[in-house]
N, C-alpha and C. Protein backbone atom coordinates (compact mmCIF):
# COMPACT_ATOMS: atom_id res chain seq x y z
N UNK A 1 -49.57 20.09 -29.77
CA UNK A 1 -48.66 20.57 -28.75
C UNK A 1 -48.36 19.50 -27.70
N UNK A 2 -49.41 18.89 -28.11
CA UNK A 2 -49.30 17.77 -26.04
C UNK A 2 -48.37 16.95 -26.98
N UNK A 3 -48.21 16.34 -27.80
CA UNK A 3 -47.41 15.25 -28.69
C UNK A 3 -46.28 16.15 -28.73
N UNK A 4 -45.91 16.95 -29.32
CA UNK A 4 -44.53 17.27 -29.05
C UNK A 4 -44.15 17.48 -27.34
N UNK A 5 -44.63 17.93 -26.76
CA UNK A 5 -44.23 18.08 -24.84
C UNK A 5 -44.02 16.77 -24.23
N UNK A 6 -45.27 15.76 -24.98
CA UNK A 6 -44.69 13.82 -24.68
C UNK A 6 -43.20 13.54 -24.71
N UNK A 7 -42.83 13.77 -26.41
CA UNK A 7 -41.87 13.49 -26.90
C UNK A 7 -40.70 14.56 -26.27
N UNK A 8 -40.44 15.52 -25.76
CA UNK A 8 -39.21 16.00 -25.71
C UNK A 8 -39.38 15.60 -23.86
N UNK A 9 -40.88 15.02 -23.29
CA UNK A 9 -40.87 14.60 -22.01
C UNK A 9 -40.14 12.94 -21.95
N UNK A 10 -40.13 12.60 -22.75
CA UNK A 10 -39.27 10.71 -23.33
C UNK A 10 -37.94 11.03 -23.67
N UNK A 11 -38.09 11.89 -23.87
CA UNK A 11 -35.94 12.70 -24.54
C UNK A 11 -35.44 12.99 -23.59
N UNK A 12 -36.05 13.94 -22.90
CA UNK A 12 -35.41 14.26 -21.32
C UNK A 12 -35.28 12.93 -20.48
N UNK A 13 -36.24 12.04 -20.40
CA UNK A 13 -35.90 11.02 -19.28
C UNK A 13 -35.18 10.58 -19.83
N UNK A 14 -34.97 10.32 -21.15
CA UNK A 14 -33.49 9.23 -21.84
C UNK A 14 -32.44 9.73 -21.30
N UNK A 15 -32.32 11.30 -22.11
CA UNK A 15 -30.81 11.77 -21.70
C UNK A 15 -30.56 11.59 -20.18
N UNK A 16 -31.22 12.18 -19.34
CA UNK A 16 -31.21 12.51 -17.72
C UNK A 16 -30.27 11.23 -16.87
N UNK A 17 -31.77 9.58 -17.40
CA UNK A 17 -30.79 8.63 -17.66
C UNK A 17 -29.90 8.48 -17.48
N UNK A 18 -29.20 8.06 -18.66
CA UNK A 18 -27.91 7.99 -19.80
C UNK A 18 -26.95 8.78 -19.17
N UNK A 19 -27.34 10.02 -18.43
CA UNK A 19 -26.03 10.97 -18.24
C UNK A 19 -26.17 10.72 -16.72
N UNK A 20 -27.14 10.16 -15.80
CA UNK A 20 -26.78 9.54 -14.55
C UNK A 20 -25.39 8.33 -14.38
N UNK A 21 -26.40 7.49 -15.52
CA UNK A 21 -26.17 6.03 -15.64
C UNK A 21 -24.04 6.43 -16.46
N UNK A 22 -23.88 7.49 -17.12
CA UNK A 22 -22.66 7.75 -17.85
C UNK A 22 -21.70 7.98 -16.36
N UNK A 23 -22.24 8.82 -15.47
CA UNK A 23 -21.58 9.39 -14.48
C UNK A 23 -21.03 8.69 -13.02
N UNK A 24 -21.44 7.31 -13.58
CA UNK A 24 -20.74 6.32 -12.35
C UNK A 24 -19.08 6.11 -12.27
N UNK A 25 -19.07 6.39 -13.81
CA UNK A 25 -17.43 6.13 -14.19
C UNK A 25 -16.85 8.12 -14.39
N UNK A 26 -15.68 8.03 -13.28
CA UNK A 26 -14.94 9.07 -13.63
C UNK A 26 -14.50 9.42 -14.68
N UNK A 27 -14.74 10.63 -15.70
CA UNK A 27 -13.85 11.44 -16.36
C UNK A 27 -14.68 10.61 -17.98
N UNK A 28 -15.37 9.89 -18.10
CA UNK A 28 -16.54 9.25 -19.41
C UNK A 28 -17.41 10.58 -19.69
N UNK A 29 -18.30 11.24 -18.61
CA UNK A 29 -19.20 12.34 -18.60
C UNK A 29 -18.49 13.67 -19.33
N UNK A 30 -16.73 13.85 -18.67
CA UNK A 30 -15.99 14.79 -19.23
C UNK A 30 -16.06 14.63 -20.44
N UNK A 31 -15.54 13.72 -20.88
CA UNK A 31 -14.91 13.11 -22.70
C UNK A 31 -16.20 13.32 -23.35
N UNK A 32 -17.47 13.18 -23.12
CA UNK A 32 -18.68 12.70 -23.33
C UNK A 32 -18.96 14.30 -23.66
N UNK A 33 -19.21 15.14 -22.88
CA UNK A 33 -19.15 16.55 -22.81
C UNK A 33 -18.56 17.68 -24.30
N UNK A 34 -17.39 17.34 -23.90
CA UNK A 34 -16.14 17.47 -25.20
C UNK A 34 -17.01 17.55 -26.30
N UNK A 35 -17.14 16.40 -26.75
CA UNK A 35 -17.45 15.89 -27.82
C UNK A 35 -18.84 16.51 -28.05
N UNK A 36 -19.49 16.50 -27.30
CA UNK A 36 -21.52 16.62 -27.41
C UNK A 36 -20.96 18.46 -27.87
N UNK A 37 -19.77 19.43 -27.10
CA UNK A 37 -20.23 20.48 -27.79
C UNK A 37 -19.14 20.58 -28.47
N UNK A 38 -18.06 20.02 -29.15
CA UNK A 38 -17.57 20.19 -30.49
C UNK A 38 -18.71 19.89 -31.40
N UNK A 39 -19.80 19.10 -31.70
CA UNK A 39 -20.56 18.12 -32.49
C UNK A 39 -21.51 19.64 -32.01
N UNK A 40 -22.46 19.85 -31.51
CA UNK A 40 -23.43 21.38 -31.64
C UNK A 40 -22.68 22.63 -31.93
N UNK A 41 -21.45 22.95 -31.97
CA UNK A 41 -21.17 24.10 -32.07
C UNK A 41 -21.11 23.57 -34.04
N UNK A 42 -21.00 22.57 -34.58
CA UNK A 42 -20.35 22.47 -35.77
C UNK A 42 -22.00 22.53 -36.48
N UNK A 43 -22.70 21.66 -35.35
CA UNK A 43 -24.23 21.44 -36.32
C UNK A 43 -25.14 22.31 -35.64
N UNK A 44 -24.80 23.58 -34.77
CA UNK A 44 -25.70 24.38 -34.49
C UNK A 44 -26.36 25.47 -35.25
N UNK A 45 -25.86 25.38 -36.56
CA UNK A 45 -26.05 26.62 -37.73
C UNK A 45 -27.29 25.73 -38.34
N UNK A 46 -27.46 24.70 -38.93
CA UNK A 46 -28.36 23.90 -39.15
C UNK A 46 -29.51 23.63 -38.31
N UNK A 47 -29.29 23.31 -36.63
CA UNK A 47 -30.30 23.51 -36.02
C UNK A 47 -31.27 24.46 -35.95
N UNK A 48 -30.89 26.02 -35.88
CA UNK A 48 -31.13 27.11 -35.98
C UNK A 48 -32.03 27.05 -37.25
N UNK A 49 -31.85 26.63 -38.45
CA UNK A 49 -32.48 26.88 -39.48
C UNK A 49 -33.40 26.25 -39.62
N UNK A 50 -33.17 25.02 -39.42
CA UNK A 50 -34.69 23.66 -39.23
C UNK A 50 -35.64 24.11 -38.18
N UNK A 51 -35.13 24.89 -36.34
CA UNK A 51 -35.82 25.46 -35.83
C UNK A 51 -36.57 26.45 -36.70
N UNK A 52 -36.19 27.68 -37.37
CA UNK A 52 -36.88 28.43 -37.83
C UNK A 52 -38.16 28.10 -39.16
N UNK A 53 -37.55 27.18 -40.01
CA UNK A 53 -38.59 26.43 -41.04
C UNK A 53 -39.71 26.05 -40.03
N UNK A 54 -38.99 25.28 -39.19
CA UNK A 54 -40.13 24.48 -38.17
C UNK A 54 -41.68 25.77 -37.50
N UNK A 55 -41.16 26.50 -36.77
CA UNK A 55 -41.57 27.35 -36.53
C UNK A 55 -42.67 28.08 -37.53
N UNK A 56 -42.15 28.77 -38.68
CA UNK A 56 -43.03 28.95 -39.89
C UNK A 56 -44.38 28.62 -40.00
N UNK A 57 -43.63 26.53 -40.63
CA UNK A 57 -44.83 26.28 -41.11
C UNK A 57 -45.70 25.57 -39.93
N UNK A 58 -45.71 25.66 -38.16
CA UNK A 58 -46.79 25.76 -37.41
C UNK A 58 -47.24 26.64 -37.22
N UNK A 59 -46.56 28.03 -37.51
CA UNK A 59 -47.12 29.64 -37.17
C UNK A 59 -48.44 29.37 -37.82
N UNK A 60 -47.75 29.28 -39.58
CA UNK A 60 -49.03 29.20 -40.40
C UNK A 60 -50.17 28.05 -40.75
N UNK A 61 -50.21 26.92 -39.71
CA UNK A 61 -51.12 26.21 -39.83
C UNK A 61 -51.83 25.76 -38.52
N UNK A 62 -50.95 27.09 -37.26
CA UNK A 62 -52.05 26.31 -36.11
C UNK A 62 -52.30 27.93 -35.55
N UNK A 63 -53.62 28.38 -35.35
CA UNK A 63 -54.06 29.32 -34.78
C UNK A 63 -52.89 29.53 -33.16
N UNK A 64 -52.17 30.69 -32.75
CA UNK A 64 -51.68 30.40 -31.41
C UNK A 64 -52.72 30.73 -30.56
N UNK A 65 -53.43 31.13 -30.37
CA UNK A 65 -54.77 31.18 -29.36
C UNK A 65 -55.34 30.01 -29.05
N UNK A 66 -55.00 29.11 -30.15
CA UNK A 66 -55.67 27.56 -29.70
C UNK A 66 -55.12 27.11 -29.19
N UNK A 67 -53.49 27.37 -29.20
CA UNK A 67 -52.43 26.23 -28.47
C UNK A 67 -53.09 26.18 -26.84
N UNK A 68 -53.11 25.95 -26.29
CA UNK A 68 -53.39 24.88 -24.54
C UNK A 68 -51.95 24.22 -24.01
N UNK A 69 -51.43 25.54 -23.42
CA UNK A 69 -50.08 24.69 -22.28
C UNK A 69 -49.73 24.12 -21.70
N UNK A 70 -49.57 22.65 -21.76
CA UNK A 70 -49.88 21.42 -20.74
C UNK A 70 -48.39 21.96 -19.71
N UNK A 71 -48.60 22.87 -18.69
CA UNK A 71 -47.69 22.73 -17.73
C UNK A 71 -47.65 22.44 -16.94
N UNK A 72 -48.37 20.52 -16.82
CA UNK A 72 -47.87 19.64 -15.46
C UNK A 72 -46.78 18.93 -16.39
N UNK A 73 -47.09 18.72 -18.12
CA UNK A 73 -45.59 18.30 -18.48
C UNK A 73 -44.24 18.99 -18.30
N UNK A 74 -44.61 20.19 -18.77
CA UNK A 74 -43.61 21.25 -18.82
C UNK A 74 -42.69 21.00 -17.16
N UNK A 75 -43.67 21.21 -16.24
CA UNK A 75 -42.95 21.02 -14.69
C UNK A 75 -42.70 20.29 -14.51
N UNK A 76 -43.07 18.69 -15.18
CA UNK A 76 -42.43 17.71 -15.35
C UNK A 76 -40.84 17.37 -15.40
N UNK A 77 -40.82 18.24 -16.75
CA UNK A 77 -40.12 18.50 -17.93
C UNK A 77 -38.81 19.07 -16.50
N UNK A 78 -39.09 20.19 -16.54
CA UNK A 78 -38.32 20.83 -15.40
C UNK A 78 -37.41 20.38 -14.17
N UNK A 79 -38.36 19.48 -13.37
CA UNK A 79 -38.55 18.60 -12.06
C UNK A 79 -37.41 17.56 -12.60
N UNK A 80 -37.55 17.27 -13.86
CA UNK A 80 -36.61 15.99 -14.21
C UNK A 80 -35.13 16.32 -14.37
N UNK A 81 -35.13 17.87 -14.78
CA UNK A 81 -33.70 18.35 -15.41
C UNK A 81 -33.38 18.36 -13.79
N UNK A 82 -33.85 19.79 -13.15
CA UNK A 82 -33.23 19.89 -12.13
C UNK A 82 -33.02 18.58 -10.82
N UNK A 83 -33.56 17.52 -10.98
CA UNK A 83 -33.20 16.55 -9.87
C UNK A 83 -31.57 15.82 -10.54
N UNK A 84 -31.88 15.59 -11.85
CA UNK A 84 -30.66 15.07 -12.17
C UNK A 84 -29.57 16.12 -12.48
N UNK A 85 -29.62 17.37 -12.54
CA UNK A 85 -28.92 18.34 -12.06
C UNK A 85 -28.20 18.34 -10.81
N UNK A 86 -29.13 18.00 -9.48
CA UNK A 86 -28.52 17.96 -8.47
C UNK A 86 -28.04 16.72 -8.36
N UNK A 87 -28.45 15.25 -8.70
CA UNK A 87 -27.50 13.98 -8.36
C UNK A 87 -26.40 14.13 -9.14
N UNK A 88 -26.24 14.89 -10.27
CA UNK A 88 -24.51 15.33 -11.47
C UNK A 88 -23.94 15.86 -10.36
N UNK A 89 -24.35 17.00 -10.04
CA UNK A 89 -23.31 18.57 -8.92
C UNK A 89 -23.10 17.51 -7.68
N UNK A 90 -23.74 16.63 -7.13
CA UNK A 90 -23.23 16.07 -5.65
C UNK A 90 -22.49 14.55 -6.09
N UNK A 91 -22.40 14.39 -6.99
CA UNK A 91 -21.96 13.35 -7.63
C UNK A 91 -22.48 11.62 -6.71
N UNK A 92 -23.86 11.69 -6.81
CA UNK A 92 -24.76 10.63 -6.24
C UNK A 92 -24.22 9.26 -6.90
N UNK A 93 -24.78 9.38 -8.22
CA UNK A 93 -24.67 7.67 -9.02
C UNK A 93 -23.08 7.74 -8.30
N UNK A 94 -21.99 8.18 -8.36
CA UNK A 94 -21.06 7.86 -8.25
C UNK A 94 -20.60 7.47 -6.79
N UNK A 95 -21.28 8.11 -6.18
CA UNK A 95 -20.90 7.68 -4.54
C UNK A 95 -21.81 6.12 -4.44
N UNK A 96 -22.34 6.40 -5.00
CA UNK A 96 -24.01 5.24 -4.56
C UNK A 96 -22.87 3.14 -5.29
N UNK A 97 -22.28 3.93 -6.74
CA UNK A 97 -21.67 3.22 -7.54
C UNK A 97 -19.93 2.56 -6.68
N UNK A 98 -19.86 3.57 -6.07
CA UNK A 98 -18.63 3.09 -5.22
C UNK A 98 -18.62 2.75 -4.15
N UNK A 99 -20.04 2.89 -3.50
CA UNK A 99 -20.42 2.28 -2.01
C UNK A 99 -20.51 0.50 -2.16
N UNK A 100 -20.41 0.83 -3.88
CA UNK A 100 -20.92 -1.02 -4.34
C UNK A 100 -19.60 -1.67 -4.21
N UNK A 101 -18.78 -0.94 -4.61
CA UNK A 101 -17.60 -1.66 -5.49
C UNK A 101 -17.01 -1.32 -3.83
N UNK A 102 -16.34 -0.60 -3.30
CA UNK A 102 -15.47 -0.45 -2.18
C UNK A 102 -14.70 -1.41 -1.56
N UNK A 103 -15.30 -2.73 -1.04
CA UNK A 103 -15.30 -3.90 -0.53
C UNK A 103 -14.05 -4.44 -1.14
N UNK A 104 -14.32 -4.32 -2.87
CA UNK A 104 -13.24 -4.99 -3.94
C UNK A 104 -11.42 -3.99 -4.03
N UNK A 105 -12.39 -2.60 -3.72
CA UNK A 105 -11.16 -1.83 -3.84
C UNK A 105 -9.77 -2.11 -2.22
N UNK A 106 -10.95 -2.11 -1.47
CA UNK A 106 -10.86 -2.26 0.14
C UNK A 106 -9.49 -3.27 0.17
N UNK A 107 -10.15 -4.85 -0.55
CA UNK A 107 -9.49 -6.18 -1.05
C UNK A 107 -8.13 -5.49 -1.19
N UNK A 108 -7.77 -5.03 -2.52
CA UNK A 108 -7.19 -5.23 -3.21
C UNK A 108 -5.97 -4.22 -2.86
N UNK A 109 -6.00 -3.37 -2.44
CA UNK A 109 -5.61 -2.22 -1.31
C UNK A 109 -4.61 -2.85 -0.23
N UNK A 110 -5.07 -3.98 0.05
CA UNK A 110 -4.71 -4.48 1.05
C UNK A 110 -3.65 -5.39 0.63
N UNK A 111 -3.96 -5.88 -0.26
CA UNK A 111 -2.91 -7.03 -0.62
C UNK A 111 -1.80 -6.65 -1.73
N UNK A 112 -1.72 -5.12 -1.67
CA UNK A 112 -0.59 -4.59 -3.12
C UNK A 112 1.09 -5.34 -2.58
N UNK A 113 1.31 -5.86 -3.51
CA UNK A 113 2.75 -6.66 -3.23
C UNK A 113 3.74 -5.96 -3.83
N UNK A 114 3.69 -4.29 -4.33
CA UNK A 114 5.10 -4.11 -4.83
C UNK A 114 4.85 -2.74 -3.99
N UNK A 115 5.98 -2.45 -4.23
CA UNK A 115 6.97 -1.20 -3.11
C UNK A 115 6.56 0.25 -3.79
N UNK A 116 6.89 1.66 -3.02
CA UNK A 116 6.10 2.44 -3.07
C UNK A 116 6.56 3.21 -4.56
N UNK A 117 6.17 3.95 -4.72
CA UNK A 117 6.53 5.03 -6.33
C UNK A 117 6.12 4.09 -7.54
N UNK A 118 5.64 3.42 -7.98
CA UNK A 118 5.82 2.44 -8.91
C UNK A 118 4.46 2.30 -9.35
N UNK A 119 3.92 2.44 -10.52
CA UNK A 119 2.78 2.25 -10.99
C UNK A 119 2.93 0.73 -11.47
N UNK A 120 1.73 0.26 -11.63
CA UNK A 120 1.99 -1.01 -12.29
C UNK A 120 0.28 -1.34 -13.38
N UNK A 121 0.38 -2.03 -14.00
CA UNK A 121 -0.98 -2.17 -14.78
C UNK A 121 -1.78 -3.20 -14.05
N UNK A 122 -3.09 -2.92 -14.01
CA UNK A 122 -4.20 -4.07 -13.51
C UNK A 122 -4.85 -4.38 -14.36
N UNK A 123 -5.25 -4.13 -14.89
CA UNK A 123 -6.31 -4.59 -15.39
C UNK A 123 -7.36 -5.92 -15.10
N UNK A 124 -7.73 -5.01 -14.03
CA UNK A 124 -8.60 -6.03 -13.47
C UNK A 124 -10.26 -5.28 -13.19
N UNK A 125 -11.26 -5.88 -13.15
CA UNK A 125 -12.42 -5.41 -12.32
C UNK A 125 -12.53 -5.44 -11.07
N UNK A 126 -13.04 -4.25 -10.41
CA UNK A 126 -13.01 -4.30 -8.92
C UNK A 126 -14.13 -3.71 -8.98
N UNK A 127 -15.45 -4.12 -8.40
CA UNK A 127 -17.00 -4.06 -8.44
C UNK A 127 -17.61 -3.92 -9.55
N UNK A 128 -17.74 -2.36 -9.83
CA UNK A 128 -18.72 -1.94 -11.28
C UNK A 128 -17.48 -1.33 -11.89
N UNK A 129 -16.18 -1.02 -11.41
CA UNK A 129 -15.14 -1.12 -12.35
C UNK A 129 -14.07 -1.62 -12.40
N UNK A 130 -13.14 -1.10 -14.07
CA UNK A 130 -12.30 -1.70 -14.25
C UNK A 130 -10.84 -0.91 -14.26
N UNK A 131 -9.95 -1.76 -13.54
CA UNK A 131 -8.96 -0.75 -12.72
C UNK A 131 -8.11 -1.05 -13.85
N UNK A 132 -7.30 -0.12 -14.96
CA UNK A 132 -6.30 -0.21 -16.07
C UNK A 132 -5.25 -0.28 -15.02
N UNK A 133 -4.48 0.84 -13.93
CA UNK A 133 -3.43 0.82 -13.83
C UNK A 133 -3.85 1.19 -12.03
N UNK A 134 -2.25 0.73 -11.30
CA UNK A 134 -2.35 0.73 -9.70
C UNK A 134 -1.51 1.62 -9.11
N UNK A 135 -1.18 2.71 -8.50
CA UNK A 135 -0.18 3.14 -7.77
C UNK A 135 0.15 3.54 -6.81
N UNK A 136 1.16 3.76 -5.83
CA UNK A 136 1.32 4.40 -4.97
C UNK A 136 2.03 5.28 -4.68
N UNK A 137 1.71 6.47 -4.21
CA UNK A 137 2.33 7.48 -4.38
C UNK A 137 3.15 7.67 -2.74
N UNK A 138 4.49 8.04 -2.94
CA UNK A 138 5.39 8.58 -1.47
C UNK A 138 4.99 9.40 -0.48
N UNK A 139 4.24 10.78 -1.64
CA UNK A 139 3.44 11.52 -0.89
C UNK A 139 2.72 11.09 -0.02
N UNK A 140 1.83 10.26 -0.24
CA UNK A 140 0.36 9.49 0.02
C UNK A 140 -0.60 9.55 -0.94
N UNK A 141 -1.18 8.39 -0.79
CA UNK A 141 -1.94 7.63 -1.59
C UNK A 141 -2.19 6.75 -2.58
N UNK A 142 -3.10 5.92 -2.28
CA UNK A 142 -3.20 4.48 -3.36
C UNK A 142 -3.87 5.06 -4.26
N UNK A 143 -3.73 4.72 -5.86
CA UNK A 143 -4.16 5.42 -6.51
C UNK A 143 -4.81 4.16 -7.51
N UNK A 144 -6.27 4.05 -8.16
CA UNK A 144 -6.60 3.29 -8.61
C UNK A 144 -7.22 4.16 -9.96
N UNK A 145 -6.73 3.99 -11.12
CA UNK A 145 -7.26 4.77 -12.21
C UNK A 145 -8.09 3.29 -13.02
N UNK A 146 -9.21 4.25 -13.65
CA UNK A 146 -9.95 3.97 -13.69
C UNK A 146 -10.41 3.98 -15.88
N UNK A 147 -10.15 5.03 -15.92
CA UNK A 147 -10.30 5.63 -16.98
C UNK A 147 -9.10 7.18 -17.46
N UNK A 148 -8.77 7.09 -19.00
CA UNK A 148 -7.90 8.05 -19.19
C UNK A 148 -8.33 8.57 -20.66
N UNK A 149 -8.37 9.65 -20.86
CA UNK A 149 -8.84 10.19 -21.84
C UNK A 149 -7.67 11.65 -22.01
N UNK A 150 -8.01 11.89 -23.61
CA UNK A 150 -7.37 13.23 -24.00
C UNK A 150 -8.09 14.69 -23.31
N UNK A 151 -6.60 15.83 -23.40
CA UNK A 151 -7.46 16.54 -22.63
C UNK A 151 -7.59 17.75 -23.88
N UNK A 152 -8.41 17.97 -24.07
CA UNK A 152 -9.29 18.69 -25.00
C UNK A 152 -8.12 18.22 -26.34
N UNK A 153 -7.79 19.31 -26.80
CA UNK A 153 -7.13 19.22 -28.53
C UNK A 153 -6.14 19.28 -27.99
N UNK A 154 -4.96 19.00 -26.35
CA UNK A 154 -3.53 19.06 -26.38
C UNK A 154 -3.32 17.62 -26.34
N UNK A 155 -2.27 16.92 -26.34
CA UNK A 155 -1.74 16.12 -26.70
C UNK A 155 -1.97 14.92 -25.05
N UNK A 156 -1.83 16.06 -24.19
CA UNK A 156 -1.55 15.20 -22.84
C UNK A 156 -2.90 14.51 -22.71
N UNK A 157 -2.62 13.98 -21.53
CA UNK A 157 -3.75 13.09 -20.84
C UNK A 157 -4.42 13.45 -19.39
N UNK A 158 -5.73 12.92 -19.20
CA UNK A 158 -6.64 13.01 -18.21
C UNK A 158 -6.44 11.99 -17.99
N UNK A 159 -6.21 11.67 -16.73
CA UNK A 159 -6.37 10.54 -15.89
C UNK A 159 -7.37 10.41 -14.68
N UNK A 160 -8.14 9.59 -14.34
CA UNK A 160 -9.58 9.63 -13.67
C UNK A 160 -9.66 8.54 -12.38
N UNK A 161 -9.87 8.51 -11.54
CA UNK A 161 -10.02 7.24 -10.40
C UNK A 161 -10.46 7.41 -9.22
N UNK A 162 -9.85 6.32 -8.09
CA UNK A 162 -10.07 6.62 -7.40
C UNK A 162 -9.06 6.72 -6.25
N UNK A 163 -9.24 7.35 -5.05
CA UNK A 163 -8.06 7.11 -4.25
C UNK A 163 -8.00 7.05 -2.87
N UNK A 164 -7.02 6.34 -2.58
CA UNK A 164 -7.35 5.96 -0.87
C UNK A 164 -6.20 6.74 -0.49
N UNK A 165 -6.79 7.50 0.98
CA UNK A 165 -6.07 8.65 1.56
C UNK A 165 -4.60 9.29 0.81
N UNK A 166 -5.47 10.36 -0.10
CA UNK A 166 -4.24 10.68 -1.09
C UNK A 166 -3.57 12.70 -0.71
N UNK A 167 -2.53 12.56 -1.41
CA UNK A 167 -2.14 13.68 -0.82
C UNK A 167 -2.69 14.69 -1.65
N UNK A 168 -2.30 16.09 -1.19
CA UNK A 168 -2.80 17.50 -2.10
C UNK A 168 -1.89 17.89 -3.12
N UNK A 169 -0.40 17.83 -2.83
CA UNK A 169 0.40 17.80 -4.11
C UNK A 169 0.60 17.05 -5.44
N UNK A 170 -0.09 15.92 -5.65
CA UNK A 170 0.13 15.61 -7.05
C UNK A 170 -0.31 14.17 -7.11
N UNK A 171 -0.04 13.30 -8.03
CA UNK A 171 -0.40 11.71 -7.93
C UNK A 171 0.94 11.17 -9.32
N UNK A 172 0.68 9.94 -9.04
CA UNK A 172 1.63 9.22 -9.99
C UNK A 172 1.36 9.32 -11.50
N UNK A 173 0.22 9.98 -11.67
CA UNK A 173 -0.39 9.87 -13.37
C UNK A 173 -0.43 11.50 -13.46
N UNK A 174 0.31 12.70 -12.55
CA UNK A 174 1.02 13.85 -13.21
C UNK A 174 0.16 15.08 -11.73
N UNK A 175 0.58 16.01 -12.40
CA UNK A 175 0.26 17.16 -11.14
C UNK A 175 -0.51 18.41 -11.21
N UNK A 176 -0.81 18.63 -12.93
CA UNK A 176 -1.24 19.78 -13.41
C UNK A 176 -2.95 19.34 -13.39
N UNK A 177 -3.62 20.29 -12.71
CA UNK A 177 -4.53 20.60 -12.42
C UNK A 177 -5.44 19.42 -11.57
N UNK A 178 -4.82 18.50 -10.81
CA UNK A 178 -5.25 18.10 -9.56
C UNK A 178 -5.91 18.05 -8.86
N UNK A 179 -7.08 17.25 -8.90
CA UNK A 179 -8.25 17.77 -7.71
C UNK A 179 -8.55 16.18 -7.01
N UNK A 180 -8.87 16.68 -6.00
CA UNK A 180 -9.60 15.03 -5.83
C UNK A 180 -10.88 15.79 -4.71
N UNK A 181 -12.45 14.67 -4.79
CA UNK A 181 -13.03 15.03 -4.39
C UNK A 181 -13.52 13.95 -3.41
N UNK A 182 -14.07 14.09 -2.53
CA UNK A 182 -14.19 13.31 -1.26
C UNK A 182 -15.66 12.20 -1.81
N UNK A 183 -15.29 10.94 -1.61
CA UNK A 183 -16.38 10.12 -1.46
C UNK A 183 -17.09 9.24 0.02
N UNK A 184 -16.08 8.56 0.65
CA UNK A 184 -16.45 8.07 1.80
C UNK A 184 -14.77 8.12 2.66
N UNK A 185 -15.18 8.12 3.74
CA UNK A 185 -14.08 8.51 4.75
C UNK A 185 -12.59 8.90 4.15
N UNK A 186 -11.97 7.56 3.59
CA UNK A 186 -10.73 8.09 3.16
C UNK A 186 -10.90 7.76 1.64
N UNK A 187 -11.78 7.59 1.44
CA UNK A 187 -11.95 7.54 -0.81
C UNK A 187 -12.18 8.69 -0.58
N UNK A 188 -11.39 8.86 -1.84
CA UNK A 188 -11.85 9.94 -2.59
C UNK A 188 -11.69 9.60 -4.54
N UNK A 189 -12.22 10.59 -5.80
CA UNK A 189 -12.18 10.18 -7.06
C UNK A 189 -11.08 11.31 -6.76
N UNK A 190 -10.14 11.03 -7.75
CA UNK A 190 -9.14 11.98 -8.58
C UNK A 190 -9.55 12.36 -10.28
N UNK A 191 -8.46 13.41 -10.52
CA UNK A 191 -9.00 14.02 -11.67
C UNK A 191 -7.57 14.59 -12.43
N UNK A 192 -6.78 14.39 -13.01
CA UNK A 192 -5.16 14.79 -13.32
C UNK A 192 -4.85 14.58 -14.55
N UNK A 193 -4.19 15.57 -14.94
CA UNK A 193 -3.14 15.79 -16.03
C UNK A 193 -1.69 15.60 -16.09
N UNK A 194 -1.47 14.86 -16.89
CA UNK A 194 -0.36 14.38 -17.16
C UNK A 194 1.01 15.32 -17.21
N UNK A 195 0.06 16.72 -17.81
CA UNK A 195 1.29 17.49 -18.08
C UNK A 195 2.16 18.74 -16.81
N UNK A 196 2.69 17.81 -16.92
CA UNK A 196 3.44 18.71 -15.10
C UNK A 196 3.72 19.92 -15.34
């Protein structure tokens, strides 16, 4: 029992990790998501069954009266989900990740040389990321995307970034379902669909 509670205690710190370390970059964790439950809903009929074999043949080769519950792993186990639970929901790595980079965005913000409505491509790095495309919107706001991905099985697009003092009606990369969430004074990340 303590060897399996090790091992799913080394799985948890990987994933926990991995899905901190995934969540610096806007809208990667989304796509990432997608995929993790198209991929279990397809191989969850199989899990189910290997769980139950599994089950079986320890029923029938380990007395359960002998088992011994190591639950400082278990609370371990627990302690680990829910902290990186709460740095996902307040979106930490990502504020912590853009407190780095800011300086570059700050730069670059400053020195945009073309006129307002007009997206243009960057492709450039600005701290720990890499900015594909630049815009500014009439409404308000500089808009720095970051990352763009499909949005589930429709055709349109997610667009992901970040943005300096941006408005509530819409952005240059579309208007349908719109959010932006506050990072430091006037940053904020955006979150948008293409399909108006």
């Amino acid at each position: 029992m303590k060897i399996i509670i090790n091992v799913a205690l080394f799985i948890i710190c990987v994933i926990c990790t991995a899905l901190l370390i995934i969540s610096i970059y806007p809208g990667v964790l989304d796509s990432l998501i997608f995929i993790v439950t198209l991929v279990s809903i397809l191989s969850l009929p199989g899990f189910f069954i290997v769980g139950i074999m599994f089950l079986v043949v320890v029923g029938r080769r380990i007395n359960l009266r002998d088992i011994q519950v190591p639950w400082r792993r278990i609370g371990a186990i627990a302690t680990i989900i829910l902290v990186s639970y709460i740095l996902l929901k307040f979106y930490i790595p990502r504020r912590l990740a853009f407190m780095i980079s800011r300086s570059a965005f700050e730069q670059t913000r400053v020195q945009i040389p073309f006129s307002v409505n007009r997206k243009t491509t960057l492709d450039r790095r600005l701290g720990l990321y890499t900015v594909d495309e630049l815009a500014i919107d009439s409404r308000g706001g500089v808009y720095f995307r970051v990352y763009s991905g499909g949005s589930g099985f429709s055709p349109d697009t997610t667009s992901y970034g970040f943005v300096y003092q941006p408005n509530r009606e819409g952005s240059p990369f579309g208007m349908a379902n719109y959010q932006v969430f506050p990072l430091d004074e006037n940053w904020y990340w955006f979150r948008v669909s293409d399909d108006w």
